[in-house]
Protein backbone atom coordinates (compact mmCIF):
# COMPACT_ATOMS: atom_id res chain seq x y z
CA UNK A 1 48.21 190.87 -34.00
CA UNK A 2 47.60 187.63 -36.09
CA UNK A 3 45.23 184.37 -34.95
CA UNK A 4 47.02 182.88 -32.58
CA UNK A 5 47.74 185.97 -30.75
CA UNK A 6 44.36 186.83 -30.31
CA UNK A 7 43.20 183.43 -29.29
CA UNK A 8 45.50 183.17 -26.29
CA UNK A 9 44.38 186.60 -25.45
CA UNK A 10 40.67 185.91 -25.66
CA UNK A 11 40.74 182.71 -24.06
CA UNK A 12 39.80 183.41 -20.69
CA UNK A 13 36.01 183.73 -22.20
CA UNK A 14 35.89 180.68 -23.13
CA UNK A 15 36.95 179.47 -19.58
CA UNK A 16 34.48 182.23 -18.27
CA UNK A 17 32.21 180.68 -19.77
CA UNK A 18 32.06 177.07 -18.90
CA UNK A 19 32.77 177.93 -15.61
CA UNK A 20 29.44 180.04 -15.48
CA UNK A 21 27.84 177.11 -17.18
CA UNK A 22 28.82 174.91 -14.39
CA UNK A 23 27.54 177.21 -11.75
CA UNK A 24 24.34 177.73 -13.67
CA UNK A 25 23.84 173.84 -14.35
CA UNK A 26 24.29 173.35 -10.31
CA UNK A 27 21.93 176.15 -9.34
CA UNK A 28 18.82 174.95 -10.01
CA UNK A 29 19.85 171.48 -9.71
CA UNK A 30 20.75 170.99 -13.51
CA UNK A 31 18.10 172.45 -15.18
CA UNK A 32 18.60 175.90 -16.98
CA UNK A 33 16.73 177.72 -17.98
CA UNK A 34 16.84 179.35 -22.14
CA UNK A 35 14.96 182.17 -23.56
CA UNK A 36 12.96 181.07 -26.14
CA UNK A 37 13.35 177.59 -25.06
CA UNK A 38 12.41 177.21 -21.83
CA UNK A 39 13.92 174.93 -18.77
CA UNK A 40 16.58 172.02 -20.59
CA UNK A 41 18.78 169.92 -18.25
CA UNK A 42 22.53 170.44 -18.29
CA UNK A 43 25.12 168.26 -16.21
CA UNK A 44 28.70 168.68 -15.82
CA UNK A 45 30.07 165.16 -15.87
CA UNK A 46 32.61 162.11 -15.43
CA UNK A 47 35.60 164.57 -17.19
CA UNK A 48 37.17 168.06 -16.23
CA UNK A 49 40.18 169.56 -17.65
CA UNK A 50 41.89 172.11 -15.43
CA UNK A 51 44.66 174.53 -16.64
CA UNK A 52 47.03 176.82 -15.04
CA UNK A 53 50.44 178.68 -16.72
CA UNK A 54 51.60 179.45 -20.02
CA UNK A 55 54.00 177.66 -22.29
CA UNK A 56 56.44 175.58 -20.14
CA UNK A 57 55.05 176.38 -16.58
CA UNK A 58 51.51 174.58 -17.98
CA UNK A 59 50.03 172.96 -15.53
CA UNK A 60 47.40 171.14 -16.21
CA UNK A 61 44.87 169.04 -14.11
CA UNK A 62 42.28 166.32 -14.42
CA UNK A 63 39.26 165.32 -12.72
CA UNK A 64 37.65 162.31 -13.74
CA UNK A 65 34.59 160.74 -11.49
CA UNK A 66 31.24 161.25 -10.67
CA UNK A 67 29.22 164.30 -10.58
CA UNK A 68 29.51 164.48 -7.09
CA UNK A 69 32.86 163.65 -6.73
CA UNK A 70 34.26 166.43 -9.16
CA UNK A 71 34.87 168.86 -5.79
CA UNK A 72 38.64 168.53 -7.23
CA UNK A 73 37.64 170.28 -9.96
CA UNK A 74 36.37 173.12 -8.12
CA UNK A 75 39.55 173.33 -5.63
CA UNK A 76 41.50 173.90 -8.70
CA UNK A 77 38.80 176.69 -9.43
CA UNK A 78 39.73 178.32 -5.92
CA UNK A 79 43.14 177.95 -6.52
CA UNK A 80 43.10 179.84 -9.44
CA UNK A 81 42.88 177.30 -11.89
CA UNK A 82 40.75 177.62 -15.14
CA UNK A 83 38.54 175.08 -16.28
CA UNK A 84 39.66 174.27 -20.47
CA UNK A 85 37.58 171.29 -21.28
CA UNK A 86 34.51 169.72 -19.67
CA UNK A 87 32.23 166.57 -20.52
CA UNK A 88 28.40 167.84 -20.66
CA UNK A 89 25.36 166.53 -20.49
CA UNK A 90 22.55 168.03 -22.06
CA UNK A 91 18.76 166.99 -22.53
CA UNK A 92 16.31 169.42 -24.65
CA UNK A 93 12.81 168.07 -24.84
CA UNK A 94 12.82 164.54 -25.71
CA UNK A 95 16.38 164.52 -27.08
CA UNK A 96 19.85 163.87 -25.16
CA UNK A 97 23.24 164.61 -26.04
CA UNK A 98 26.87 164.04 -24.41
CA UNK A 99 29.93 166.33 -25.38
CA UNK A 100 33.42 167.69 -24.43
CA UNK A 101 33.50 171.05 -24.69
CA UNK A 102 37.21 172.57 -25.33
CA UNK A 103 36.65 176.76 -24.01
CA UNK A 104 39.34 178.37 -25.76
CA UNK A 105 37.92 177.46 -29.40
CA UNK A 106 34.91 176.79 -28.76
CA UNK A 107 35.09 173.17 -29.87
CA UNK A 108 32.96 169.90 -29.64
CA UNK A 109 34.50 166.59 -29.05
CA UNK A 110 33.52 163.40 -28.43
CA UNK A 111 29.25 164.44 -29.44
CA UNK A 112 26.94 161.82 -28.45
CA UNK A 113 23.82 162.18 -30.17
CA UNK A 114 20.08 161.31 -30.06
CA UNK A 115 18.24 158.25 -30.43
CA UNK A 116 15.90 159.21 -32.91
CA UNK A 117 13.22 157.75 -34.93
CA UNK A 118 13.93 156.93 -38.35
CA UNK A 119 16.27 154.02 -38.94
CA UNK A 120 17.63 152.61 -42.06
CA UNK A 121 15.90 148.80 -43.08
CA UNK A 122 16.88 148.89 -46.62
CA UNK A 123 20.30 149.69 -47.46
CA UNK A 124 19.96 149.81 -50.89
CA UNK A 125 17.42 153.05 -50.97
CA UNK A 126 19.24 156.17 -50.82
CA UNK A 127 16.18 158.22 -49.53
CA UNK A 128 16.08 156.60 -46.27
CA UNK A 129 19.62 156.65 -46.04
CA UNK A 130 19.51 160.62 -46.99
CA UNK A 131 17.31 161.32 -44.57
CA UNK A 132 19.36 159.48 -41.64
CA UNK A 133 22.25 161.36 -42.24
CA UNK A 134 19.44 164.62 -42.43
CA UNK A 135 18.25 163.69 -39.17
CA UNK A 136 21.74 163.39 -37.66
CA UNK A 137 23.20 166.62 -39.50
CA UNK A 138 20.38 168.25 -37.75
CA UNK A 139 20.46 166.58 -34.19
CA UNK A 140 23.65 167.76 -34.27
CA UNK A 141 22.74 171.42 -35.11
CA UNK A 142 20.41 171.73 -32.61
CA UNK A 143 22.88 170.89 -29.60
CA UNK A 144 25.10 173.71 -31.17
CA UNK A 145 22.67 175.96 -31.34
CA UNK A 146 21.26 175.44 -27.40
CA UNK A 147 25.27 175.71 -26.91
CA UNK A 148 25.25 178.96 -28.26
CA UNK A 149 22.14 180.49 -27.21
CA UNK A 150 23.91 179.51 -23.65
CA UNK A 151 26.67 181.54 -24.58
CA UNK A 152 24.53 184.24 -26.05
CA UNK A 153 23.15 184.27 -22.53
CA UNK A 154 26.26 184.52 -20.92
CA UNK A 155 27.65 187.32 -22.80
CA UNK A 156 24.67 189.09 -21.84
CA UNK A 157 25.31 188.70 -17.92
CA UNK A 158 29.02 189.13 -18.42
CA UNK A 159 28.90 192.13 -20.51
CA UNK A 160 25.66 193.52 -17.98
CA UNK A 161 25.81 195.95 -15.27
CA UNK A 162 24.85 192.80 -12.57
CA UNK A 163 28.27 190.35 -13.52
CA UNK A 164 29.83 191.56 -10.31
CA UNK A 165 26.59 190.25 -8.51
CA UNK A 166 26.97 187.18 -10.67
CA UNK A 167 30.82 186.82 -10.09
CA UNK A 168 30.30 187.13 -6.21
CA UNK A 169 27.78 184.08 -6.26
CA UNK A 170 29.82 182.46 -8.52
CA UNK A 171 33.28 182.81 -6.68
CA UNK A 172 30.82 181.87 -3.83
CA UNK A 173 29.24 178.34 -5.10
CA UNK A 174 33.12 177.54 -5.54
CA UNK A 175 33.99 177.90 -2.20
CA UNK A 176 31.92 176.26 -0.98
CA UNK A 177 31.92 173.71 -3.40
CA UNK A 178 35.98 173.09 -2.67
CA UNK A 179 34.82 172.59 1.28
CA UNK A 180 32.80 169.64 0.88
């Protein structure tokens, strides 16, 4: 079995995944809470990407809007759609950050991050402008790593003996979601 083979067949995880994440995000009214972290805010926003099919029966489907008006999104959900790519919001402390996420690699797009504190005055000093791109390499880290102590977490409920609890509320919250 090479790569590509394995990533089509592992895909749904990804999917899983932010799918869970949305549910999660929307059950405590966008805060989540981490391990080791404690509560951080989480929104599902303004862009979903829907997918349904292989190869040339693809479907795919796009919600674009508001928050509240993503209940397209989660139709597709209920009719057996899977959600590929989603725009998230996510604060952590004092710090904010906008993605997409893509589910079946895994992959940022589009990262929004941080204002922070340290700014470059002098362009001709190489310190300060060291420690910008620093500050930024590591802004960017830390989103990545909340990401995947998110999917840490998930792997742990999915791969527990309570995910058909959690898939029953889940499959739930998208009902009713898709009746609104």
């Amino acid at each position: 079995m090479d790569l590509v083979d394995i990533i089509s067949e592992k895909r749904f995880l990804g999917q899983e995944f932010l799918t869970w994440l949305w549910y999660k995000s929307e059950e405590r009214g966008g805060v989540i809470f981490l391990p080791g972290t404690g509560d951080i805010q989480l929104f599902f926003e303004k862009h979903m990407l829907l997918e349904s099919g292989e190869g040339e029966s693809l479907e795919k489907l796009i919600c674009q809007g508001l928050q509240t008006e993503l209940q397209e999104a989660r139709t597709g959900l209920l009719m057996g759609k899977k959600l590929e790519q989603a725009r998230i919001y996510l604060a952590k402390g004092d710090y904010e950050w906008r993605l997409t996420l893509g589910a079946t690699l895994f992959e940022y797009r589009s990262v929004s991050l941080p204002k922070t504190v340290s700014s470059v005055e002098d362009a001709s000093d190489p310190l300060a402008w060291e420690a910008k791109v620093l500050e930024r390499i590591g802004m960017a880290e830390e989103a990545m790593h909340t990401l995947d102590e998110l999917f840490r977490m998930f792997l742990t409920v999915r791969a527990g003996a309570d995910w058909p609890l959690e898939l029953t509320k889940l499959k739930h919250w998208i009902a009713k979601g898709a009746e609104n």
